[in-house]
Protein backbone atom coordinates (compact mmCIF):
# COMPACT_ATOMS: atom_id res chain seq x y z
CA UNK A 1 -22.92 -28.09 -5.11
CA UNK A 2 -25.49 -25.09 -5.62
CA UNK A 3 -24.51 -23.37 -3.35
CA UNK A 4 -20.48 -22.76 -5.49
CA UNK A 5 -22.70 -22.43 -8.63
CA UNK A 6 -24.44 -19.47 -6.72
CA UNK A 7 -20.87 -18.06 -5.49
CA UNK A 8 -19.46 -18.26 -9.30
CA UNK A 9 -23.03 -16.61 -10.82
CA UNK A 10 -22.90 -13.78 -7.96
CA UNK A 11 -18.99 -13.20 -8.80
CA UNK A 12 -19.74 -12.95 -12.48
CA UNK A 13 -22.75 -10.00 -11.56
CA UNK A 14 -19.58 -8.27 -9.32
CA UNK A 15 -17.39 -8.56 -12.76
CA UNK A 16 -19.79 -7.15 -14.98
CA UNK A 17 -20.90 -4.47 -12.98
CA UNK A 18 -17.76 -2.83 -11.74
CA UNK A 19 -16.40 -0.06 -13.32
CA UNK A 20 -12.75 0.57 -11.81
CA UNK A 21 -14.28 4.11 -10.95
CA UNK A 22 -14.38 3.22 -6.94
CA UNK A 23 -11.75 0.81 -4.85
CA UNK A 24 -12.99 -2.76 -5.46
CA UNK A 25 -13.31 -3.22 -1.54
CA UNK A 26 -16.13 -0.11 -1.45
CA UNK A 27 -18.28 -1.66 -4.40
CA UNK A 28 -18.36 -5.10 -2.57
CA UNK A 29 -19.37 -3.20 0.95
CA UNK A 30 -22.03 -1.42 -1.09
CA UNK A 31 -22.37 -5.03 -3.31
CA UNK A 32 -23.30 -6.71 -0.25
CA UNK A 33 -24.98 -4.26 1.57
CA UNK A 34 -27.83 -4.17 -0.83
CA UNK A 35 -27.93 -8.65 -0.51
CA UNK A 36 -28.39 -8.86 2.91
CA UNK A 37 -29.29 -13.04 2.76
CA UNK A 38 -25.65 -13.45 2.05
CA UNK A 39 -24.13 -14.82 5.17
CA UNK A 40 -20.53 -13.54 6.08
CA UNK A 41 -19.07 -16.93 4.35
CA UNK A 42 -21.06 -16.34 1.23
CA UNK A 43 -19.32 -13.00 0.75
CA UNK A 44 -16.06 -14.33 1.72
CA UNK A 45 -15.89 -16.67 -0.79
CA UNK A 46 -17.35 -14.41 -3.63
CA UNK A 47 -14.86 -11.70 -2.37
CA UNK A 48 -12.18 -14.41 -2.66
CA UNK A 49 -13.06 -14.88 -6.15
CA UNK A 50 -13.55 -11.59 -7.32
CA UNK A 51 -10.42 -10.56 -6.27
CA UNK A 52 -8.32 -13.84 -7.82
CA UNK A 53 -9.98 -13.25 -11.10
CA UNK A 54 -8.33 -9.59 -11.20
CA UNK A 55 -4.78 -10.70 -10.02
CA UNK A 56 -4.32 -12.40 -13.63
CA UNK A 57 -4.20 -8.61 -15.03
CA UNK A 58 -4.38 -9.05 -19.05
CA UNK A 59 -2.23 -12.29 -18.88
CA UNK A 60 -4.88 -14.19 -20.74
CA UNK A 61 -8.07 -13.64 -22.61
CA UNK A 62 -10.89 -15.84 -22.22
CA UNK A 63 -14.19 -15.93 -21.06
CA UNK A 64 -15.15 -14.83 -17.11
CA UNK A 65 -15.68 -18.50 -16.03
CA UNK A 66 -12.88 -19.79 -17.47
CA UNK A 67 -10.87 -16.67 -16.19
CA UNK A 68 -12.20 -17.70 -13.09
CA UNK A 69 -10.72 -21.34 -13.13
CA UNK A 70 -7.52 -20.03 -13.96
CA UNK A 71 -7.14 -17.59 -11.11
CA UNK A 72 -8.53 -20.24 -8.72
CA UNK A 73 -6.02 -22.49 -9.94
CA UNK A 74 -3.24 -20.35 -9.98
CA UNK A 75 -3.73 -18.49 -6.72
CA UNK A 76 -4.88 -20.90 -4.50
CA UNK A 77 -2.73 -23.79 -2.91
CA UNK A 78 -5.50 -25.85 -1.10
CA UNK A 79 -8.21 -28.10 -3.32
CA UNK A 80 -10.90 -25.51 -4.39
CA UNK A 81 -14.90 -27.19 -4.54
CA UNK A 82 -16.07 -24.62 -7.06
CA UNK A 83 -12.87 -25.25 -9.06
CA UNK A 84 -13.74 -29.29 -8.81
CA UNK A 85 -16.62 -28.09 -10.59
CA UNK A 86 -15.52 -26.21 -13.08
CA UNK A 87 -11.70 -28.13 -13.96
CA UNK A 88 -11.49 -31.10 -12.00
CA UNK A 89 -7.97 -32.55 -13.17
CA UNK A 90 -6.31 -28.87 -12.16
CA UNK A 91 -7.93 -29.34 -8.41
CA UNK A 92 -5.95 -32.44 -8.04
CA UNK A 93 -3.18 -30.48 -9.23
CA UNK A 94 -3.38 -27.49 -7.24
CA UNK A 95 -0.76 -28.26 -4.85
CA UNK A 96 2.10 -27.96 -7.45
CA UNK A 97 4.76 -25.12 -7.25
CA UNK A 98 3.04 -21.89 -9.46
CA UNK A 99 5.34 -22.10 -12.44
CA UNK A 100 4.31 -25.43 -13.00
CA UNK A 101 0.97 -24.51 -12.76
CA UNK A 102 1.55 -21.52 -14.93
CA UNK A 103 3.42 -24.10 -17.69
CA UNK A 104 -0.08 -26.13 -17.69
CA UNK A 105 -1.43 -23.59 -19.12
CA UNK A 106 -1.02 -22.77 -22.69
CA UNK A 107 -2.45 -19.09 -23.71
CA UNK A 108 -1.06 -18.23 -20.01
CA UNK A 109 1.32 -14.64 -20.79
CA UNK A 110 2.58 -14.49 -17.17
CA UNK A 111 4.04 -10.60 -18.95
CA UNK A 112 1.13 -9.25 -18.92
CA UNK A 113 0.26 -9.73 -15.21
CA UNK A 114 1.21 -6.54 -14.92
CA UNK A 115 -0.01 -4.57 -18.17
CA UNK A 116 2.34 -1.48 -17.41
CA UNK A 117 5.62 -3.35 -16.79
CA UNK A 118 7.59 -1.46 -19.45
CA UNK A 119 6.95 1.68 -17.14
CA UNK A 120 8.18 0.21 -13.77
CA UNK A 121 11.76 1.12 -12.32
CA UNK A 122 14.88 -0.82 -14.03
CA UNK A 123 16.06 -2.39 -10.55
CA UNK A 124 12.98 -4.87 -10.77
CA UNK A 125 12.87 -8.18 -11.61
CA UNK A 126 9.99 -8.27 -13.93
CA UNK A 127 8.98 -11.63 -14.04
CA UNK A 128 9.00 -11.90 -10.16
CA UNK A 129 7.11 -8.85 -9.68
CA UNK A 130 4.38 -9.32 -12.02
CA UNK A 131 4.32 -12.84 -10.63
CA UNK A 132 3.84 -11.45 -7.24
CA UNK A 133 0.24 -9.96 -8.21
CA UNK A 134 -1.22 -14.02 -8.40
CA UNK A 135 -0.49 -13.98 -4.43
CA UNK A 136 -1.94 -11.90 -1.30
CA UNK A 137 0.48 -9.96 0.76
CA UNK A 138 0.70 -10.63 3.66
CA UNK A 139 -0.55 -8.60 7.07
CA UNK A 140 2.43 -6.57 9.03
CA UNK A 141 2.30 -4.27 11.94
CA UNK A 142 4.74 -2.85 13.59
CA UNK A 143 5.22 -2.56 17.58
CA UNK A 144 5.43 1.01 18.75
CA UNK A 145 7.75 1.71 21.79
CA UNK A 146 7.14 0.13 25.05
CA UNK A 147 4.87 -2.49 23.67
CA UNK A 148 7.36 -5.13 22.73
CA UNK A 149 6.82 -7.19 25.73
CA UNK A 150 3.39 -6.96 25.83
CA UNK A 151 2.58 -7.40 22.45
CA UNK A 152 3.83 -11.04 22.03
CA UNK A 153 2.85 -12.11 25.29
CA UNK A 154 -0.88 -11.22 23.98
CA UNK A 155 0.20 -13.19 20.24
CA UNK A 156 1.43 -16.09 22.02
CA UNK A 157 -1.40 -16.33 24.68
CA UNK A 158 -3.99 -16.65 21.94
CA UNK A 159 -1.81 -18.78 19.28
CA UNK A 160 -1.54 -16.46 16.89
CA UNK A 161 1.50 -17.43 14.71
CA UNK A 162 3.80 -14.64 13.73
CA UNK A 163 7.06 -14.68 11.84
CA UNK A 164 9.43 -11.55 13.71
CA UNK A 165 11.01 -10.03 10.83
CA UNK A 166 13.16 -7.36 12.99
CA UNK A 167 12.05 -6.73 16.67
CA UNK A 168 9.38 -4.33 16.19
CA UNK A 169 8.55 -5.86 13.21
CA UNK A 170 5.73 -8.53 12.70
CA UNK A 171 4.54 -10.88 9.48
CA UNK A 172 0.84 -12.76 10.11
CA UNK A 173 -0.63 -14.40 7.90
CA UNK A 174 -3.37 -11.80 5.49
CA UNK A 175 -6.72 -13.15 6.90
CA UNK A 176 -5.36 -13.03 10.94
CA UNK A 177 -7.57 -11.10 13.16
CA UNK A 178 -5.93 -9.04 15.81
CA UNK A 179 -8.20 -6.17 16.38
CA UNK A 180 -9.77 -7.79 19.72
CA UNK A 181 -6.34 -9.04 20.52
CA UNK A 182 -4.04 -5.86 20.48
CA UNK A 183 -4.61 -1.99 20.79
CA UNK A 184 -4.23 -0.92 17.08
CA UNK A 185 -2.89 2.47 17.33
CA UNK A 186 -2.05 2.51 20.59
CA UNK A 187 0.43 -0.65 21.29
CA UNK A 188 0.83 -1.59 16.92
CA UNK A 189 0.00 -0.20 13.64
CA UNK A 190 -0.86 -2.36 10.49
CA UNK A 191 1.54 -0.87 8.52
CA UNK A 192 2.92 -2.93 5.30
CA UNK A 193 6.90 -4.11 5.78
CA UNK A 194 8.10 -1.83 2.89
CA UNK A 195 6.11 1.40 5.27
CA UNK A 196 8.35 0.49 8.29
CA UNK A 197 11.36 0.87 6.27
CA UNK A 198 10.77 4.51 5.65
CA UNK A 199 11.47 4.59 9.40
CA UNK A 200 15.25 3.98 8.16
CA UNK A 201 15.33 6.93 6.17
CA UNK A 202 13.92 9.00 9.41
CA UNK A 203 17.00 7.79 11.47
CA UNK A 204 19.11 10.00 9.39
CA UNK A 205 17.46 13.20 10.36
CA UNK A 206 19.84 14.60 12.78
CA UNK A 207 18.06 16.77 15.25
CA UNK A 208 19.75 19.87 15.80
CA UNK A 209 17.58 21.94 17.43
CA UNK A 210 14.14 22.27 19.65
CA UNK A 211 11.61 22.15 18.87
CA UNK A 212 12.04 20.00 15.74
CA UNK A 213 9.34 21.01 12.97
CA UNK A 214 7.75 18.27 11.18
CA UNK A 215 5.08 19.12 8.64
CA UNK A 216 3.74 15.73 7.26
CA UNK A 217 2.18 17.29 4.35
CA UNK A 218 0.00 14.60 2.43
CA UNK A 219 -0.91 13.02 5.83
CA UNK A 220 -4.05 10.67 4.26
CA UNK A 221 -4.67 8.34 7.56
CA UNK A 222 -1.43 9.31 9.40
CA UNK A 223 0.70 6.35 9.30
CA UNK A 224 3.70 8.29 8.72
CA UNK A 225 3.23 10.62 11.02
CA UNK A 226 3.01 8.28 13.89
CA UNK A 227 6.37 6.65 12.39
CA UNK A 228 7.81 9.95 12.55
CA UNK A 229 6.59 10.35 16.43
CA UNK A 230 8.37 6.80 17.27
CA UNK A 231 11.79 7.27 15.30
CA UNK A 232 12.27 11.09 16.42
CA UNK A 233 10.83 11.71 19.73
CA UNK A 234 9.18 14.67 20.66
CA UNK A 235 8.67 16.65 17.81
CA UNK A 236 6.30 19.93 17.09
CA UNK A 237 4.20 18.34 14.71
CA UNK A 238 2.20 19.64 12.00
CA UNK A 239 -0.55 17.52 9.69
CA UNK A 240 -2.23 18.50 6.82
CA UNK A 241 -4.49 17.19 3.62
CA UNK A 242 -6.40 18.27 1.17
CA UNK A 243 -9.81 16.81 2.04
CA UNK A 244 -11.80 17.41 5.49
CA UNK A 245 -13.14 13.60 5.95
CA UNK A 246 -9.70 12.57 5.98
CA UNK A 247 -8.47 14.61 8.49
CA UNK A 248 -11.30 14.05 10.61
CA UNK A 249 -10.11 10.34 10.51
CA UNK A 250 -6.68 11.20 11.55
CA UNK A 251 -7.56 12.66 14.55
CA UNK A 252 -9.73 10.01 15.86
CA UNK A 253 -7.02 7.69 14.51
CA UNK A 254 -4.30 9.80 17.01
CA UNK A 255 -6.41 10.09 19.48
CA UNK A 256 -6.37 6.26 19.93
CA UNK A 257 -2.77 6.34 19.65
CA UNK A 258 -2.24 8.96 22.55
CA UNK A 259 -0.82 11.57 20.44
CA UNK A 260 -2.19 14.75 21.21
CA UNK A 261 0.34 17.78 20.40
CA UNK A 262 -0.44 18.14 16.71
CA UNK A 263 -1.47 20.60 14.52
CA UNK A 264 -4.28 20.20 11.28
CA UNK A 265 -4.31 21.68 8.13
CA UNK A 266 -6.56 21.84 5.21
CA UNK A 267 -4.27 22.36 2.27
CA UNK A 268 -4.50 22.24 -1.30
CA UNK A 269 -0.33 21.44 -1.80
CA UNK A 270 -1.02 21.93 -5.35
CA UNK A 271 -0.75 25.74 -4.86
CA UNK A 272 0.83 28.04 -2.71
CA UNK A 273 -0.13 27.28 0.26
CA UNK A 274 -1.08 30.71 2.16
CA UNK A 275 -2.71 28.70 4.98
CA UNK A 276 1.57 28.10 6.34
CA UNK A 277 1.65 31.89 6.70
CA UNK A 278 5.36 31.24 5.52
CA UNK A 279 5.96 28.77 8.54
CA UNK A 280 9.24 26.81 7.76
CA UNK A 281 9.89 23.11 8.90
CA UNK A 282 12.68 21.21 9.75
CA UNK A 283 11.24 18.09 8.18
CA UNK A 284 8.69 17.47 5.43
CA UNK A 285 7.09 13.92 4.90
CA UNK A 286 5.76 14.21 1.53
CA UNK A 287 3.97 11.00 1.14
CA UNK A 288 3.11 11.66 -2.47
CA UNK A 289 -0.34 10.83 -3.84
CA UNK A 290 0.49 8.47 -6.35
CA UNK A 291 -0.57 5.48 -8.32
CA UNK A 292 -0.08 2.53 -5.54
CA UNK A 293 1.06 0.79 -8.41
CA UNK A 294 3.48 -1.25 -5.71
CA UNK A 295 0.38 -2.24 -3.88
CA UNK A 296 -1.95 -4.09 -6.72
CA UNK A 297 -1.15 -7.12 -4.89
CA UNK A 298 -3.82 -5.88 -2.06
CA UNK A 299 -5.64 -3.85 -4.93
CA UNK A 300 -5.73 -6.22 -8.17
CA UNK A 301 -8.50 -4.83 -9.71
CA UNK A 302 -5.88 -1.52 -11.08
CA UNK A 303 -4.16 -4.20 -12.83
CA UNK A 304 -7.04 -4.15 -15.32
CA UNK A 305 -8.74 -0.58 -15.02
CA UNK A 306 -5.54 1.58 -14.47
CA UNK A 307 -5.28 3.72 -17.07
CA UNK A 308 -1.70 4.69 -18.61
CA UNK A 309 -2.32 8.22 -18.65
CA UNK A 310 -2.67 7.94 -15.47
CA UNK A 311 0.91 7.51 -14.54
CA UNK A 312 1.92 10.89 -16.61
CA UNK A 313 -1.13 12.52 -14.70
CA UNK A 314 -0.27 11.42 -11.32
CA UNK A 315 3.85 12.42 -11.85
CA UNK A 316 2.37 16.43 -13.06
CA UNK A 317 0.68 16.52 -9.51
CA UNK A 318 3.32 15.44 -7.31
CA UNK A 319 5.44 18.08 -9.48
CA UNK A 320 3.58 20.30 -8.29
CA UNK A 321 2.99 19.13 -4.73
CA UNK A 322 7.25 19.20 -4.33
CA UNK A 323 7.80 22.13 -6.09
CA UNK A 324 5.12 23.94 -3.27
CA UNK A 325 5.67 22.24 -0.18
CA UNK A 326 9.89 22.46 -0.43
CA UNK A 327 9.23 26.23 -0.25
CA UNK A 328 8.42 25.79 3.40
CA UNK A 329 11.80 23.87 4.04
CA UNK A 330 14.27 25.37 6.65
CA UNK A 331 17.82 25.89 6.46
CA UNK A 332 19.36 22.70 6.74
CA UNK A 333 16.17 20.94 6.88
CA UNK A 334 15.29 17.65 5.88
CA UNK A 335 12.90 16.85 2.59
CA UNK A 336 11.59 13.24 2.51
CA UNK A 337 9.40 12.22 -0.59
CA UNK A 338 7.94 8.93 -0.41
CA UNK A 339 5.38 6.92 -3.20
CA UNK A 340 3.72 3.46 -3.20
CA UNK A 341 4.52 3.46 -7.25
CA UNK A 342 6.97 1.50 -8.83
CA UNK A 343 6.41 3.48 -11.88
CA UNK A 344 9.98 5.33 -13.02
CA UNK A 345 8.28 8.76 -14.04
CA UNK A 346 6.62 8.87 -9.92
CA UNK A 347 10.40 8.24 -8.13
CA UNK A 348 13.17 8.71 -10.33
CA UNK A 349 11.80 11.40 -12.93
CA UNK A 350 10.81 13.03 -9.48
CA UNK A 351 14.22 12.86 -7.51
CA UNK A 352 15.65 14.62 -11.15
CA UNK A 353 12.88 16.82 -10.91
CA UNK A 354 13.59 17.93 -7.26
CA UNK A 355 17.24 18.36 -8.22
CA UNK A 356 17.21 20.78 -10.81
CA UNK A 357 14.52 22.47 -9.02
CA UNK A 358 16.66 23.29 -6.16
CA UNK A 359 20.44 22.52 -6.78
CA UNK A 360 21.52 23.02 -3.21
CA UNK A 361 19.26 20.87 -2.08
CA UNK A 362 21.44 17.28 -1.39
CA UNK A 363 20.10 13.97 -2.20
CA UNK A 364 21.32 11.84 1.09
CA UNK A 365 19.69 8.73 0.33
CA UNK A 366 17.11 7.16 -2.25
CA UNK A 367 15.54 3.31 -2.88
CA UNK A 368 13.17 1.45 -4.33
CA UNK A 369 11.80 -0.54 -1.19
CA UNK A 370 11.19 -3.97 -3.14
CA UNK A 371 8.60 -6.04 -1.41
CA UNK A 372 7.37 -8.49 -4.09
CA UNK A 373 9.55 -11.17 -3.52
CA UNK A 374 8.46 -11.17 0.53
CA UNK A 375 4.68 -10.92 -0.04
CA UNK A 376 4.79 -7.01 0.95
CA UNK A 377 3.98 -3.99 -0.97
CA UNK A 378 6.74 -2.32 -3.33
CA UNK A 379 7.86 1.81 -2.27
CA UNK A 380 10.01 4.63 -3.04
CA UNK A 381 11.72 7.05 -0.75
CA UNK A 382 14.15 9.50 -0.83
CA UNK A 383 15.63 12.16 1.46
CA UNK A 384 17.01 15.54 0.65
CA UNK A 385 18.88 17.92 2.66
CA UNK A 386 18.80 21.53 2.23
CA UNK A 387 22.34 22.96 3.17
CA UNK A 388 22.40 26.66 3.42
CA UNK A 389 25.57 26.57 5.07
C-alpha cells in the first residue's frame, strides 16, 4: 500500500512544481531524469496521474488529493488501488458509464472542462467536447503507399488489435507499441485521424503542370509534407521553419522515410521573406502555429495554464504568417491553411481574414475536422484557389 501513497506524494511534488511554461511531457522527462530509483512502472503510474488530474480543467475546486480521486474516478474504467485508498465506495463504482459517474458527484461543473468553451467554433457540441478532455485519444497512423499488405500482416502476426477506420487508416489503442513492429516513416506515420483528413483537402489540387511547386511553409516535424508526397506524387518540394533544431529533425525524419528531393528553409514567415528570392508555388501548406487547443486531450495540462490572451496573440501571428506566405502563391495556385485550434478567432476570423485580403482568391473548401466524439484530435482546414484567369 506504500508504495500508491509514494505514487500520490510524488504526483502532488509534479503538481506543485509545474509551471505550464514547458509541455507537461518535457518536465516529467526532466522530472524523472533527476529520480533515477524510479523504475519505468513507478513513472508510469505517476505520469498516469499527473496527467488525469489536469483533464478535469477548472470543472471543480478542491484540494490536489481530492482532485486526484476525482480524475481517477472519472477517467479510468478499471478498479484503481490508489483510488481504493483514497475513495473506496467510487472504486467499486468505477465501471459505470461517465455521466453517471459525473452525476455522483456534486460540485462536479462538467462546463468548465474546458475553461475557454465560449471561444470555440459554433458547429461543436460543447458538452461532448469538453467531455472528451476526461478520456485519452487514441493512437492512429496511417499506411503510406505500397505498405498496405505488409503492414497488417506484421499487426496480425504479433496480435496487435487494430480497428481499420478507412484502408490506409489505422485506430490502436493509446499505450500500443509499434515502433519495433513497423518502419515508422518509412511503411506508417503516427499521424492523429483528424491529420489524415487534410489528405482530402489535397485531392482537390488539380495538377496542371510539371513540376508541381509545393512550399510547406510551417513544416514543424514534416507530417504534412509527407501527406502531401503520398496524395500528389512527385512533386518539387520545398520545406521551411523558423527554428534550425526543427529542421534538423525533419531531415533525419525524411531521410527514414526515403524522401530525398526536398528543399530547406530557415524562414521567419512573419516577415517578408527575402530568403524565396520571389520564388512562386503552386501549393502552400500553411500549417499554422496555433494554440492546439483541439489536441488538450493528449496535452491536458493547457486546459489549466492556457492563457486567454493567448488565443488573440496566436490569431495576430498567423495574420501575419498568411498575409506573407500567400505573396509567394502562383497563378492559379492552391493556398491550404490548416490549425489544431478549435478556437473561432484561429479558423474562421482567419478564412475572413484571407478573403478580404485577397478577393480573387476562392475559398474551395473549409471544415472543422471534429474528432472528439471518436477519441481523435479536433482541426481546421481550408483551401483557397487563386484564379488569375
Amino acid at each position: 500500500m506504500s508504495r500508491y501513497y509514494s505514487y500520490l506524494n510524488t504526483a502532488n511534488e509534479v503538481i506543485a512544481s509545474y509551471k505550464g511554461d514547458v509541455p507537461m511531457a518535457t518536465y516529467l522527462k526532466q522530472f524523472f531524469v533527476a529520480r533515477k530509483q524510479m523504475g519505468s512502472r513507478d513513472r508510469r503510474e505517476v505520469s498516469s496521474i499527473v496527467y488525469q488530474y489536469y483533464r478535469l480543467g477548472k470543472a471543480v475546486e478542491v484540494t490536489t488529493d481530492e482532485r486526484i480521486a476525482i480524475a481517477l474516478f472519472l477517467c479510468r474504467e478499471e478498479p484503481s488501488e490508489l483510488l481504493k485508498l483514497l475513495k473506496p465506495e467510487w472504486n467499486e463504482q468505477i465501471s459505470l458509464p461517465l455521466s453517471e459517474k459525473v452525476a455522483l458527484l456534486r460540485s462536479f461543473n462538467q462546463s468548465s472542462i474546458f475553461p475557454l468553451i465560449d471561444e470555440v467554433d459554433e458547429s461543436i457540441d460543447k458538452n461532448s467536447f469538453a467531455f472528451s478532455h476526461l478520456i485519452q485519444p487514441n493512437l492512429f497512423i496511417r499506411i503510406r503507399p505500397c505498405f498496405n499488405k505488409k503492414v497488417k500482416d506484421k499487426l496480425d502476426k504479433e496480435g496487435i488489435v487494430y480497428n481499420a477506420i478507412t484502408e490506409t487508416c489505422l485506430e490502436l489503442g493509446n499505450s500500443t507499441a509499434i515502433n519495433t513492429v513497423l518502419d515508422i516513416d518509412k511503411e506508417v506515420v503516427i499521424q492523429d485521424y483528424s491529420s489524415q483528413q487534410v489528405g482530402e483537402f489535397l485531392r482537390q489540387v488539380v495538377i496542371s503542370k510539371k513540376p508541381f511547386k509545393v512550399w510547406d511553409c510551417c513544416a514543424a516535424s514534416g507530417g504534412k509534407s509527407i501527406l502531401a508526397i503520398d496524395a500528389l506524387g512527385n512533386i518539387d518540394l520545398t520545406v521551411s521553419d523558423v527554428r534550425q533544431s526543427i529542421i534538423h529533425n525533419l531531415r533525419k525524419r525524411f531521410d527514414g522515410a526515403g524522401i530525398s528531393r526536398y528543399r530547406t528553409l530557415i524562414a521567419d514567415l512573419t516577415k517578408p521573406i527575402i530568403e524565396l528570392n520571389g520564388a512562386k508555388f503552386d501549393l502552400i501548406i500553411c500549417d499554422a502555429p496555433c494554440s492546439g487547443s483541439g489536441t488538450w486531450g493528449r496535452t491536458p495540462e493547457n486546459l489549466l495554464h492556457f492563457k486567454k490572451e493567448s488565443i488573440h496573440k496566436y490569431s495576430q501571428l498567423q495574420k501575419k504568417i498568411v498575409t506573407n506566405s500567400m505573396n509567394h502563391l502562383a497563378p492559379n495556385g492552391y493556398f491550404l491553411y490548416i490549425t489544431c485550434s478549435v478556437f473561432n478567432a484561429e479558423n474562421e476570423e482567419i478564412v475572413s481574414f484571407i478573403q478580404k485580403k485577397i478577393p480573387y482568391l476562392s475559398l474551395l473548401s473549409k471544415s472543422l475536422l471534429a474528432g472528439y466524439e471518436k477519441r481523435t484530435d479536433t482541426m481546421y482546414a481550408a483551401l483557397f484557389s487563386l484564379d488569375m484567369r
